[in-house]
Protein backbone atom coordinates (compact mmCIF):
# COMPACT_ATOMS: atom_id res chain seq x y z
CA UNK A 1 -24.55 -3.14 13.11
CA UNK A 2 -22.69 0.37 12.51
CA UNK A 3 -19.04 -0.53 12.88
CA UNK A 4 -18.98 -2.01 9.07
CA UNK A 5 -19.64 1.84 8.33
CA UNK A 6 -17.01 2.94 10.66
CA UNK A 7 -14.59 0.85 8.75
CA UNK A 8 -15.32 1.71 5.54
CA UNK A 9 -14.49 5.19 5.70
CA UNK A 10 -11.37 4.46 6.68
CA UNK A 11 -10.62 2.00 4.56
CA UNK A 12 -11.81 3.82 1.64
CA UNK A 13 -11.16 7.66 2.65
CA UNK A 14 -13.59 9.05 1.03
CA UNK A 15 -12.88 12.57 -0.94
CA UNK A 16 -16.14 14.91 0.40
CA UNK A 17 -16.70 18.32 -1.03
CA UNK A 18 -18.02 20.70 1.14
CA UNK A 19 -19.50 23.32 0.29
CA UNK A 20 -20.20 24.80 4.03
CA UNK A 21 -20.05 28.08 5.98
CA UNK A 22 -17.11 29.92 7.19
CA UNK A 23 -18.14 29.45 11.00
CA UNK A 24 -17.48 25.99 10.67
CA UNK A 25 -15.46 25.02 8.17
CA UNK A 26 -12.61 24.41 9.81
CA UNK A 27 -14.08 22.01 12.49
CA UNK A 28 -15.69 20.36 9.91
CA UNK A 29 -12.65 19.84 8.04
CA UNK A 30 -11.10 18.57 10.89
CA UNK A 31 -13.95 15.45 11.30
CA UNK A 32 -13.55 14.50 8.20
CA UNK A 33 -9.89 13.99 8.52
CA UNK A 34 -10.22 12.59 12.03
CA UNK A 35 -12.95 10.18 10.61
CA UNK A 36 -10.34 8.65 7.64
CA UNK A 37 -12.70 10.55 5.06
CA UNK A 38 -10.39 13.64 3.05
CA UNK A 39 -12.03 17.21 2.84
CA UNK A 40 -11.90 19.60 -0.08
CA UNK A 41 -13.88 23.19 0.10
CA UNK A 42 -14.50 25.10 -3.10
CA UNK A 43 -17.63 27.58 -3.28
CA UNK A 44 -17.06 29.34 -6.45
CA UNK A 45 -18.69 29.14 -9.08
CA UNK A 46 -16.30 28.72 -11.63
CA UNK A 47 -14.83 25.81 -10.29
CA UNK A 48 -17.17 24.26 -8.03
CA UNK A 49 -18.57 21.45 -10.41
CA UNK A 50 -15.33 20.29 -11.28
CA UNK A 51 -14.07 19.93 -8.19
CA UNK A 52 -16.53 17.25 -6.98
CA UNK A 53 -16.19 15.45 -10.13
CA UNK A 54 -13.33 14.73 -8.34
CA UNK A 55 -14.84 13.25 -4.61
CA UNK A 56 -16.97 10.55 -3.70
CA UNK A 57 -19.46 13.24 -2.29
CA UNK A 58 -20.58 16.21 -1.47
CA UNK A 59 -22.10 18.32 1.61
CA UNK A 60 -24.13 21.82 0.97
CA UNK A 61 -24.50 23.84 4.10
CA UNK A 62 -26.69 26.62 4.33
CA UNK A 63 -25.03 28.23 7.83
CA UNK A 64 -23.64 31.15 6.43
CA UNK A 65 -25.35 31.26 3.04
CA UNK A 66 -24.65 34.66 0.07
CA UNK A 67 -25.43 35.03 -3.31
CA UNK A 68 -21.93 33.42 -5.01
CA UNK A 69 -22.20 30.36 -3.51
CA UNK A 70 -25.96 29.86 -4.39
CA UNK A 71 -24.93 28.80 -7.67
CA UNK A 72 -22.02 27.07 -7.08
CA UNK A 73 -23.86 24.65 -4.61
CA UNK A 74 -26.31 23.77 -8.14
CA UNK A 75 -23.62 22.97 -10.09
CA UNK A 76 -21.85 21.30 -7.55
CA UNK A 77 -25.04 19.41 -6.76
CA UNK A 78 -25.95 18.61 -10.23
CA UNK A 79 -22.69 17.67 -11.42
CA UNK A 80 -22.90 14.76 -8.19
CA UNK A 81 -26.31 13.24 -9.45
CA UNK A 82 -24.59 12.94 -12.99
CA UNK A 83 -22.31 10.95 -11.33
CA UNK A 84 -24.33 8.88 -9.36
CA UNK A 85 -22.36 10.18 -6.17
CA UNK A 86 -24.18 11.02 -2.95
CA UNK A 87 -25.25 14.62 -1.72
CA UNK A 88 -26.51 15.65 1.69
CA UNK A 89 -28.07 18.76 2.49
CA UNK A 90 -27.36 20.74 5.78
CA UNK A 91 -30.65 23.51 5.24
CA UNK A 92 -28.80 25.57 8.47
CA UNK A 93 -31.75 28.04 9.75
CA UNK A 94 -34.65 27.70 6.71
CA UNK A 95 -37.26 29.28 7.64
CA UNK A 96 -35.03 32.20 9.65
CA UNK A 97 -35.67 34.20 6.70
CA UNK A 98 -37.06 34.10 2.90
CA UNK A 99 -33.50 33.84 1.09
CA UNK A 100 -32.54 30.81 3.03
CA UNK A 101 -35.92 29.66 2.78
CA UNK A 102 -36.26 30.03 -1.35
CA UNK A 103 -32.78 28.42 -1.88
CA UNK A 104 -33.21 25.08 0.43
CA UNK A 105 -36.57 24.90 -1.39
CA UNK A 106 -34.90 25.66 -5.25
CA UNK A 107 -31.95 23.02 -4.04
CA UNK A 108 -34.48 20.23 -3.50
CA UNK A 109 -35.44 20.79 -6.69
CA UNK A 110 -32.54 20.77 -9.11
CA UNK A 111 -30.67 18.28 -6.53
CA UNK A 112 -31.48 15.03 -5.55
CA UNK A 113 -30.44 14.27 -2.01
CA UNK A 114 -28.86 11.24 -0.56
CA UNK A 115 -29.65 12.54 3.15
CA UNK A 116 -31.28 15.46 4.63
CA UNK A 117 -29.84 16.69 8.50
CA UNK A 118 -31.19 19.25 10.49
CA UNK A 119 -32.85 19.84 13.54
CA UNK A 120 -36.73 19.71 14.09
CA UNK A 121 -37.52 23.23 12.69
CA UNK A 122 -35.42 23.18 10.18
CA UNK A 123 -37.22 19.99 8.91
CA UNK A 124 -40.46 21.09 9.95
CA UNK A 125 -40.19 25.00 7.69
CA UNK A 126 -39.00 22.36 4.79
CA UNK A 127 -41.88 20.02 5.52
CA UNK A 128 -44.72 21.88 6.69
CA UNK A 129 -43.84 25.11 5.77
CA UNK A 130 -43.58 26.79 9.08
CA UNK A 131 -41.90 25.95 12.61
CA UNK A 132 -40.82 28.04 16.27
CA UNK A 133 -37.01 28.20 14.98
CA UNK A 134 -35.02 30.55 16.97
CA UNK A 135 -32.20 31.65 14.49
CA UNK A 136 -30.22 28.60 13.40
CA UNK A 137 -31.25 26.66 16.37
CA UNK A 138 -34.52 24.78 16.64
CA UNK A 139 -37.35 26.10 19.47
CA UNK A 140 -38.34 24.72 22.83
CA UNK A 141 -41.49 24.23 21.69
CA UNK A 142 -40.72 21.96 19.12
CA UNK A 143 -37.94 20.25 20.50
CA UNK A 144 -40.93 18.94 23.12
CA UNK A 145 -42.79 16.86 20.19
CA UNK A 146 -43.61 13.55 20.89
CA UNK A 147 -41.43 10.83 19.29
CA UNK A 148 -44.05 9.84 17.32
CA UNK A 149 -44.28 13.14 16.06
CA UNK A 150 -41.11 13.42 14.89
CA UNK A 151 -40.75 9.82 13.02
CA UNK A 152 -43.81 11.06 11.13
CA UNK A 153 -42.37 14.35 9.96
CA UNK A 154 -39.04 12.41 9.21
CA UNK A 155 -40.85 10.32 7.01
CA UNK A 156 -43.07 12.22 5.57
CA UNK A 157 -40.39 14.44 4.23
CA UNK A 158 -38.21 11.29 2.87
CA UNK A 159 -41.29 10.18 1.07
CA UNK A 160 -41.70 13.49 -0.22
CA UNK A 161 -37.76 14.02 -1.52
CA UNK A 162 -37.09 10.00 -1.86
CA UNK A 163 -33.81 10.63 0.16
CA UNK A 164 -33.11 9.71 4.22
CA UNK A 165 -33.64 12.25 6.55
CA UNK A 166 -31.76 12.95 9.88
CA UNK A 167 -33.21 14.95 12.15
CA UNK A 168 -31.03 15.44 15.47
CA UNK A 169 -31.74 16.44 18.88
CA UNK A 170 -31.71 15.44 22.93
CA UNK A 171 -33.06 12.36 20.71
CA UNK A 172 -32.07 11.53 17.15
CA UNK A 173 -34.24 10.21 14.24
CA UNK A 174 -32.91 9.04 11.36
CA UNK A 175 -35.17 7.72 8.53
CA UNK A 176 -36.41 6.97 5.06
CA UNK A 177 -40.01 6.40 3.74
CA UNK A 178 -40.62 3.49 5.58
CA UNK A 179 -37.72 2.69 8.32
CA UNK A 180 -36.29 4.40 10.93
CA UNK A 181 -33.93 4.50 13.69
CA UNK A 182 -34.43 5.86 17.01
CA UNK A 183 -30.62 6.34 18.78
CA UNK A 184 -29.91 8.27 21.69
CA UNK A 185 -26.22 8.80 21.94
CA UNK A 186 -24.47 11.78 22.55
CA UNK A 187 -24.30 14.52 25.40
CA UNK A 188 -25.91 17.91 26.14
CA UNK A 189 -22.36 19.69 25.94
CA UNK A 190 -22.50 18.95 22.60
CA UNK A 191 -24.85 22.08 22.39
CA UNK A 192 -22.27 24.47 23.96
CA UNK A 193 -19.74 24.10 20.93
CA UNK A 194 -20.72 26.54 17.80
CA UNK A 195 -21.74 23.80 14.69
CA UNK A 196 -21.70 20.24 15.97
CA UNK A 197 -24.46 19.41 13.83
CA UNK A 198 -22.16 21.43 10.50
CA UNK A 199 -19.70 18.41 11.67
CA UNK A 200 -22.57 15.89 11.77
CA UNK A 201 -23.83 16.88 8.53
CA UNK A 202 -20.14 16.99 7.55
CA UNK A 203 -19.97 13.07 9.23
CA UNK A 204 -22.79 12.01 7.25
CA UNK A 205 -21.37 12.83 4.18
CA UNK A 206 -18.46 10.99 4.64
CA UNK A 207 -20.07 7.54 5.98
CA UNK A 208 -22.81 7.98 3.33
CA UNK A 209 -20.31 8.14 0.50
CA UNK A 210 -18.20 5.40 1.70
CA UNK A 211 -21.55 3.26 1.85
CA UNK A 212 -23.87 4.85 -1.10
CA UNK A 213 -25.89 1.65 -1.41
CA UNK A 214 -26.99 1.66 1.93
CA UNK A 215 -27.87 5.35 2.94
CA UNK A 216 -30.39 4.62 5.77
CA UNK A 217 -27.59 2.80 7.88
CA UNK A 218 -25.09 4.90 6.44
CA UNK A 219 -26.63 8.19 7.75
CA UNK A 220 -27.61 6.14 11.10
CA UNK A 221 -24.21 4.75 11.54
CA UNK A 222 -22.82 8.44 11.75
CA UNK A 223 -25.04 10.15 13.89
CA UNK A 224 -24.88 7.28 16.22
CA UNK A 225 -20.67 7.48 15.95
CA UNK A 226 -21.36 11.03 16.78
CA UNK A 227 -23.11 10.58 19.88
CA UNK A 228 -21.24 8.16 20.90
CA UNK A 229 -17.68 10.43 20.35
CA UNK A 230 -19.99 13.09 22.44
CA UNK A 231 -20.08 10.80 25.36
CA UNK A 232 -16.83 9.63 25.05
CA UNK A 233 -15.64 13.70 24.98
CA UNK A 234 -17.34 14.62 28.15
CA UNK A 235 -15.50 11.84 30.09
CA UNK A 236 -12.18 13.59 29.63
CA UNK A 237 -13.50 16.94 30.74
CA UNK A 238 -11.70 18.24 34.05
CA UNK A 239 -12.93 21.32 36.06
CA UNK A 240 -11.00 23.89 34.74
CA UNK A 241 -12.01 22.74 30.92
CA UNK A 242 -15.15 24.16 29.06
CA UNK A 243 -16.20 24.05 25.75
CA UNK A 244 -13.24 24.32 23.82
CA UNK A 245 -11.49 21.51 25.68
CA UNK A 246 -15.16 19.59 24.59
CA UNK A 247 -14.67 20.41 20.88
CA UNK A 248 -10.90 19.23 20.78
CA UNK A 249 -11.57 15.80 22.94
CA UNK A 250 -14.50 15.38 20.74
CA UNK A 251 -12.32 15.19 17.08
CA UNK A 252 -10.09 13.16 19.40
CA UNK A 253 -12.47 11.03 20.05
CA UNK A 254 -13.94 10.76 16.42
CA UNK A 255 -10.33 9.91 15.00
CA UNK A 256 -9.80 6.91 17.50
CA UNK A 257 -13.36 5.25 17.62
CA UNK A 258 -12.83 1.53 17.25
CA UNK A 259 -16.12 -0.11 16.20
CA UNK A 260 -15.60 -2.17 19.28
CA UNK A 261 -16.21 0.79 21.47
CA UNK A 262 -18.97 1.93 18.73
CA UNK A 263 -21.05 -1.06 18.91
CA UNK A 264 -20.77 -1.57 22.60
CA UNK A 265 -21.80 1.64 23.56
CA UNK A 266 -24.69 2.35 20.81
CA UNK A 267 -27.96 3.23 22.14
CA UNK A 268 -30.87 2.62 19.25
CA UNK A 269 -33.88 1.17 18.37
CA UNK A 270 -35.09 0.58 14.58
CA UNK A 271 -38.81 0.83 13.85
């Protein structure tokens, strides 16, 4: 099911423009080379817009968000749709405060998204309005939603944007008006290393513009490949490695995922 998205990034390599925060950037430049995709990171104006008329995509991140890159994320954005090319938005910590808050809002409506990742309050303060966030992480409390609860927030706001929408957790959703899947890869030490999801978003991007005609599996096929790479990081671990042993075995593991090992070890449902 996923490994035909696996193999298309490599096979194509992908050029993904990310326009992302300086906590992460190099990690996340780092997956994208160890998934066979190519990075590029320009966030000034001037040149922004260009410089994805040059890739096959294009990630905005709101981690670490300021006034200069506001509009080159716009142009940057705009300048993909003209092109037909795929955009996913990372809305890092909306509802944390009004600024982030006003500009994920003003994105979704001068861009049109391909995908949508975030946790469950992030997607709840750009669905509903509100959530429990604590910073840029999402709450206890609504981390503890029901499933069902979450597949109907996940759809709700893909029927609202018309894009897929990712939202990631102890269990993952990934959906689009009317489809969904339900995968629960990956491993809790994933939350000790500062922006695995910037690298999922960052993951998403790359699968999604290797495989724009089919963004649903696209999106699914990378958080699954993530989870999966999670897993795959934590059996390495010894007892005198912690988290930054975690983040290097998990680009190792990213760069030499064989859709064999993918599709065997893939844990998902589709509703």
């Amino acid at each position: 099911m996923f490994s035909p998205f696996l193999d298309r990034v490599r096979t194509r390599a992908p050029l993904v423009h990310a326009i992302t925060n300086y906590v992460t950037a190099n990690p996340c430049a780092n997956l994208l080379l160890a998934c066979g995709a190519s990075p590029i990171m320009a966030d000034d104006p001037g040149e922004a817009a260009d410089i994805t008329a040059g890739c096959a995509g294009l990630v905005l991140n709101l981690g670490t968000l300021h006034q200069h890159t506001i509009p080159a994320m716009v142009s940057a954005g705009q300048m993909s749709n003209a092109l037909g090319h795929p955009v996913v938005l990372d809305p890092v910590g909306v509802g944390a405060s009004p600024l982030r808050t006003s500009t994920a809002h003003m994105l979704l409506e001068k861009v049109r998204f391909s995908a949508i990742r975030g946790n469950v309050s992030e997607i709840k303060a750009l669905t509903l309005g509100h959530s429990h966030a604590h910073g840029v992480d999402a709450s206890g409390t609504d981390a503890q939603d029901p499933l069902e609860q979450t597949l109907a927030l996940a759809h709700t706001l893909a029927q609202q944007r018309e894009t897929v929408v990712a939202i990631t957790g102890a269990t993952d959703v990934v959906a689009d008006a009317t489809r969904a899947f339900v995968l629960r890869n990956g491993h809790a030490m994933m939350g000790q290393v500062t922006g695995t999801g910037c690298m999922l978003s960052a993951l998403i991007g790359a699968y999604v513009s290797a495989s724009p005609d089919q963004a649903l599996e696209a999106a699914a096929a990378a958080v699954c490949a993530m989870g999966v790479c999670g897993e795959l990081a934590y059996t390495r671990m010894g007892p005198r490695d912690g988290n930054g042993s975690y983040q290097t075995y998990l680009l190792d593991a990213l760069c030499t995922l064989t859709g064999e090992e993918l599709e065997e070890k893939a844990n998902y449902e589709v509703r």
